[in-house]
Protein backbone atom coordinates (compact mmCIF):
# COMPACT_ATOMS: atom_id res chain seq x y z
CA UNK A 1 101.71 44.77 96.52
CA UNK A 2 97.55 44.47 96.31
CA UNK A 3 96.07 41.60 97.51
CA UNK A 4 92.02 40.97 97.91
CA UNK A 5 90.11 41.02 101.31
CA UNK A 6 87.39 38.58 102.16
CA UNK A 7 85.46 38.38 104.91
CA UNK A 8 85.49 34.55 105.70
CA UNK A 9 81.94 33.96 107.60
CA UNK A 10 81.45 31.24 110.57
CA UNK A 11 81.90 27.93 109.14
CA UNK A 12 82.55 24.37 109.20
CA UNK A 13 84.97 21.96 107.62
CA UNK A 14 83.69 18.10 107.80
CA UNK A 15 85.75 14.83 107.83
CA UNK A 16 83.35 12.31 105.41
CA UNK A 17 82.58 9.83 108.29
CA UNK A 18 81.07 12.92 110.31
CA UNK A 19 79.36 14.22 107.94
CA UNK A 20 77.67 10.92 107.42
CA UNK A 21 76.30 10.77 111.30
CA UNK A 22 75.16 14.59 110.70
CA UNK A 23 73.35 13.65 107.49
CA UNK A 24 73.09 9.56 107.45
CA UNK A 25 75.04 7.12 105.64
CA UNK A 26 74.05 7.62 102.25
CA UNK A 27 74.45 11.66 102.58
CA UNK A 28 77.22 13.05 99.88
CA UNK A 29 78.14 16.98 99.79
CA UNK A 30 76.51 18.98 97.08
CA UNK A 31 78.19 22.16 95.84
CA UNK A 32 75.73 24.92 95.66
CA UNK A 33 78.16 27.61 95.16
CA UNK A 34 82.38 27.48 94.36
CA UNK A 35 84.78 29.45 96.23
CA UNK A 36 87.33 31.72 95.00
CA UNK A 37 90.61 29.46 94.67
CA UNK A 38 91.16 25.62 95.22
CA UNK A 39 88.00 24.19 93.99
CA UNK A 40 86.24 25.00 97.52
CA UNK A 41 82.85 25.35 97.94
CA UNK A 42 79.63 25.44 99.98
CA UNK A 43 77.17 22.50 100.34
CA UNK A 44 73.72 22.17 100.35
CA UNK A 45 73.65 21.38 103.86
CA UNK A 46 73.68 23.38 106.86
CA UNK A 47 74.61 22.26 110.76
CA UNK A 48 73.63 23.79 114.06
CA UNK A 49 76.46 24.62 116.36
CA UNK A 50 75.98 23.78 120.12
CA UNK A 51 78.25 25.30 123.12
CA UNK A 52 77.58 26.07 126.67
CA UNK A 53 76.12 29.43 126.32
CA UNK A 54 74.33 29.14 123.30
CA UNK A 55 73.49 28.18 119.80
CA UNK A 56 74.10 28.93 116.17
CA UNK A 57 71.74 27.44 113.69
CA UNK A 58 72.50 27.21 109.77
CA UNK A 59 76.05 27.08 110.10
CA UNK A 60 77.51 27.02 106.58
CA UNK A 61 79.55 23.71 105.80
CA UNK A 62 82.16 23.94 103.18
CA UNK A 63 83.53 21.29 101.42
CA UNK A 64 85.16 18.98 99.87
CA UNK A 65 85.67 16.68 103.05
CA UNK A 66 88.45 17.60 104.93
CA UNK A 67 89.55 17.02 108.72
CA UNK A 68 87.02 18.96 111.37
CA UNK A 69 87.55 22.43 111.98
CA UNK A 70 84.71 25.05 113.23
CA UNK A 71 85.73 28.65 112.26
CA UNK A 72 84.39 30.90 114.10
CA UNK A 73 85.01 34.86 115.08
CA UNK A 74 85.94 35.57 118.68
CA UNK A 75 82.46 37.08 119.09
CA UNK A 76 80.97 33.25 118.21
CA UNK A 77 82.94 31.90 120.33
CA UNK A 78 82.22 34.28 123.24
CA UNK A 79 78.51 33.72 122.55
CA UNK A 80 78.61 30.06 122.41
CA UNK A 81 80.54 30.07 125.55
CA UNK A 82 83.53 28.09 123.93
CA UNK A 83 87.38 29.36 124.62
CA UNK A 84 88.27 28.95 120.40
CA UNK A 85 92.46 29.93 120.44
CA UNK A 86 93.44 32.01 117.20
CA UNK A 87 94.88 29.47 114.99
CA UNK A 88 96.75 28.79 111.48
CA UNK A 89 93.49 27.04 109.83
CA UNK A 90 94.04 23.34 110.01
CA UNK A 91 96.46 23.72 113.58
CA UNK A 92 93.51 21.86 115.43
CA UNK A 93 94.95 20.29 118.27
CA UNK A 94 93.99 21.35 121.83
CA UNK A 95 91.37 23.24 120.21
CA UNK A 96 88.15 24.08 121.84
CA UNK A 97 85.51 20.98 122.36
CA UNK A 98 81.83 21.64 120.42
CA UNK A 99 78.54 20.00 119.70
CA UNK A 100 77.66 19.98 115.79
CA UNK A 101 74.08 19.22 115.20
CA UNK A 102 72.69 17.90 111.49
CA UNK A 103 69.34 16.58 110.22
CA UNK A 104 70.32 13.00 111.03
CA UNK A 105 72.43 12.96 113.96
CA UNK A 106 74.82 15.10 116.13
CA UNK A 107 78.81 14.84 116.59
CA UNK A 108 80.47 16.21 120.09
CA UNK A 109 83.69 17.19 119.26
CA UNK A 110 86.27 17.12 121.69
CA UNK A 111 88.38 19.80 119.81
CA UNK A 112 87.91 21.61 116.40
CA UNK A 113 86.33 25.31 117.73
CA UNK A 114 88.97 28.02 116.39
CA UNK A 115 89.50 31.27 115.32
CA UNK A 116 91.16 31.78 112.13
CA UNK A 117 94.71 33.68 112.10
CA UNK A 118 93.94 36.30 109.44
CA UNK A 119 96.54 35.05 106.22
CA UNK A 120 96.78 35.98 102.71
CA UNK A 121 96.78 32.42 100.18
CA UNK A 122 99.99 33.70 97.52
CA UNK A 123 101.77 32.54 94.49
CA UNK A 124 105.20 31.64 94.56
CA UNK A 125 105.47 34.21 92.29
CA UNK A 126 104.11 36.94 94.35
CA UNK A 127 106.15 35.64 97.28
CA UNK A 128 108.94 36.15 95.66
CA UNK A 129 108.46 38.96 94.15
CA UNK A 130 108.18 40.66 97.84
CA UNK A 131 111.31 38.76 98.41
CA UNK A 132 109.31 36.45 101.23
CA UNK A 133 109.28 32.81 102.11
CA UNK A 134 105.93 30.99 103.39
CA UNK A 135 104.79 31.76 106.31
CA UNK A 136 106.26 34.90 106.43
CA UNK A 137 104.80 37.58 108.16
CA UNK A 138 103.45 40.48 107.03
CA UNK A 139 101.20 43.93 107.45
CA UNK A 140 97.99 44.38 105.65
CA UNK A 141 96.41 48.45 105.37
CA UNK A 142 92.51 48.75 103.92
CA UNK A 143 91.44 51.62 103.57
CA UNK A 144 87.52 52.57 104.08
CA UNK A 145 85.89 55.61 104.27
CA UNK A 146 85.99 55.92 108.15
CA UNK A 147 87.63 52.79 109.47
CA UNK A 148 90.81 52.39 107.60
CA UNK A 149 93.88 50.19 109.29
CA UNK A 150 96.01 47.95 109.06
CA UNK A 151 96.22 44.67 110.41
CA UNK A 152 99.24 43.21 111.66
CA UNK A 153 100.36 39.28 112.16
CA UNK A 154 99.44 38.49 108.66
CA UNK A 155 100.52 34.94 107.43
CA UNK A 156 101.35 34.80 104.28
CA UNK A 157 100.62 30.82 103.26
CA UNK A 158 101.55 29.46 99.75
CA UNK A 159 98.80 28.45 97.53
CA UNK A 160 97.70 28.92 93.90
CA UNK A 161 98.48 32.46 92.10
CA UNK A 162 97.92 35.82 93.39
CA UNK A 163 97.32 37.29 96.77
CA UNK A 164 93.90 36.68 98.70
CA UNK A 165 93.54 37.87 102.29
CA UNK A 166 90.50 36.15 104.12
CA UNK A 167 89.82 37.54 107.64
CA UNK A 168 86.77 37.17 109.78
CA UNK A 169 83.53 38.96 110.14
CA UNK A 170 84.89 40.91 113.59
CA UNK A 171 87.62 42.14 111.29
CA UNK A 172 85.72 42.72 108.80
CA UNK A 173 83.33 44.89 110.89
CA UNK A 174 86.63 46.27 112.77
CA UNK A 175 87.26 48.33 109.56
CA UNK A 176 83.76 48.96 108.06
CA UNK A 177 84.20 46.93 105.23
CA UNK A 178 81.04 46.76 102.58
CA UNK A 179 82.05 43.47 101.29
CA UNK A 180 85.17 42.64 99.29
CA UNK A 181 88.04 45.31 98.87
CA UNK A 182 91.50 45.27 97.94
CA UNK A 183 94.08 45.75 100.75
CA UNK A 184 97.89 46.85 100.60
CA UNK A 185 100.74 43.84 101.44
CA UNK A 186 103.28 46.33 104.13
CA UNK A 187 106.23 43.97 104.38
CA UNK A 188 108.00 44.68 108.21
């Protein structure tokens, strides 16, 4: 089966009352550009992230409001200097501590730094159709013109219709990837 790739960028997800100390109390998220799938999207905003070894500024925030999570590639997190574990997005807990910096305020987070477990978002009808539950596991292949491979440990999480991969910008660069592609679903 074909699902897309997308490269999923650092980026931040933003409880409401957090994004108010960022912003200030009156601050609301505006959409400047939807997402595929889910009615996602990026705001106006931007934030600043803060760790030991360093900084990144213009962070993208996406919205709508949802519990605090920084996604980040393992080469952000080495250059911040924060230990982010590979994580299902949303598995937060233990997670690495970091400092997120708005126009208003800041917000030290004692956990929310992760890297995101590569996972395709599927239909029910495409899970079943590769005779899968959610959450099952699964390989991916993409093919380029001089990086092709395939990635392994692929979570396969139940949302919407079809079959969209996101992985991060190290994977991304990992197999030369010029932007979005379409990869092959290898079931184990």
């Amino acid at each position: 089966m074909k699902c897309s790739v997308e490269t999923s960028a650092r980026h931040v997800h933003l409880p409401e009352d957090v994004y108010k100390v960022l912003f200030g109390a009156d601050a609301e998220m505006t959409a400047v550009k939807e997402l595929s799938g889910g009615g996602a999207f990026v705001d106006a905003r931007r934030v600043t992230l803060v760790g030991p070894k360093g900084t990144f500024e213009r962070v993208a925030i996406l919205g709508p409001y949802r519990p605090l999570q920084v996604e980040l590639a393992k080469t952000d997190a080495r250059k911040l200097g924060v230990d982010a574990p590979i994580r299902i997005s949303g598995d937060t807990k233990g997670s690495a501590p970091i400092k997120i910096v708005g126009d208003a305020g800041e917000y030290d987070a004692v956990e929310g730094a992760v890297v995101a477990k590569r996972h395709i978002h599927i239909g029910a009808a495409e899970l079943e159709e590769l005779g899968l539950e959610n959450n099952a596991v699964v390989q991916v292949k993409l093919t380029s013109d001089d990086r092709s491979l395939i990635f392994d440990d692929v979570i396969l999480r139940k949302a919407g219709s079809g079959a969209l991969m996101h992985i991060d910008t190290d994977e991304c660069n990992a197999a030369g990837l010029p932007g979005t592609v379409e990869g092959e679903i290898i079931v184990k």
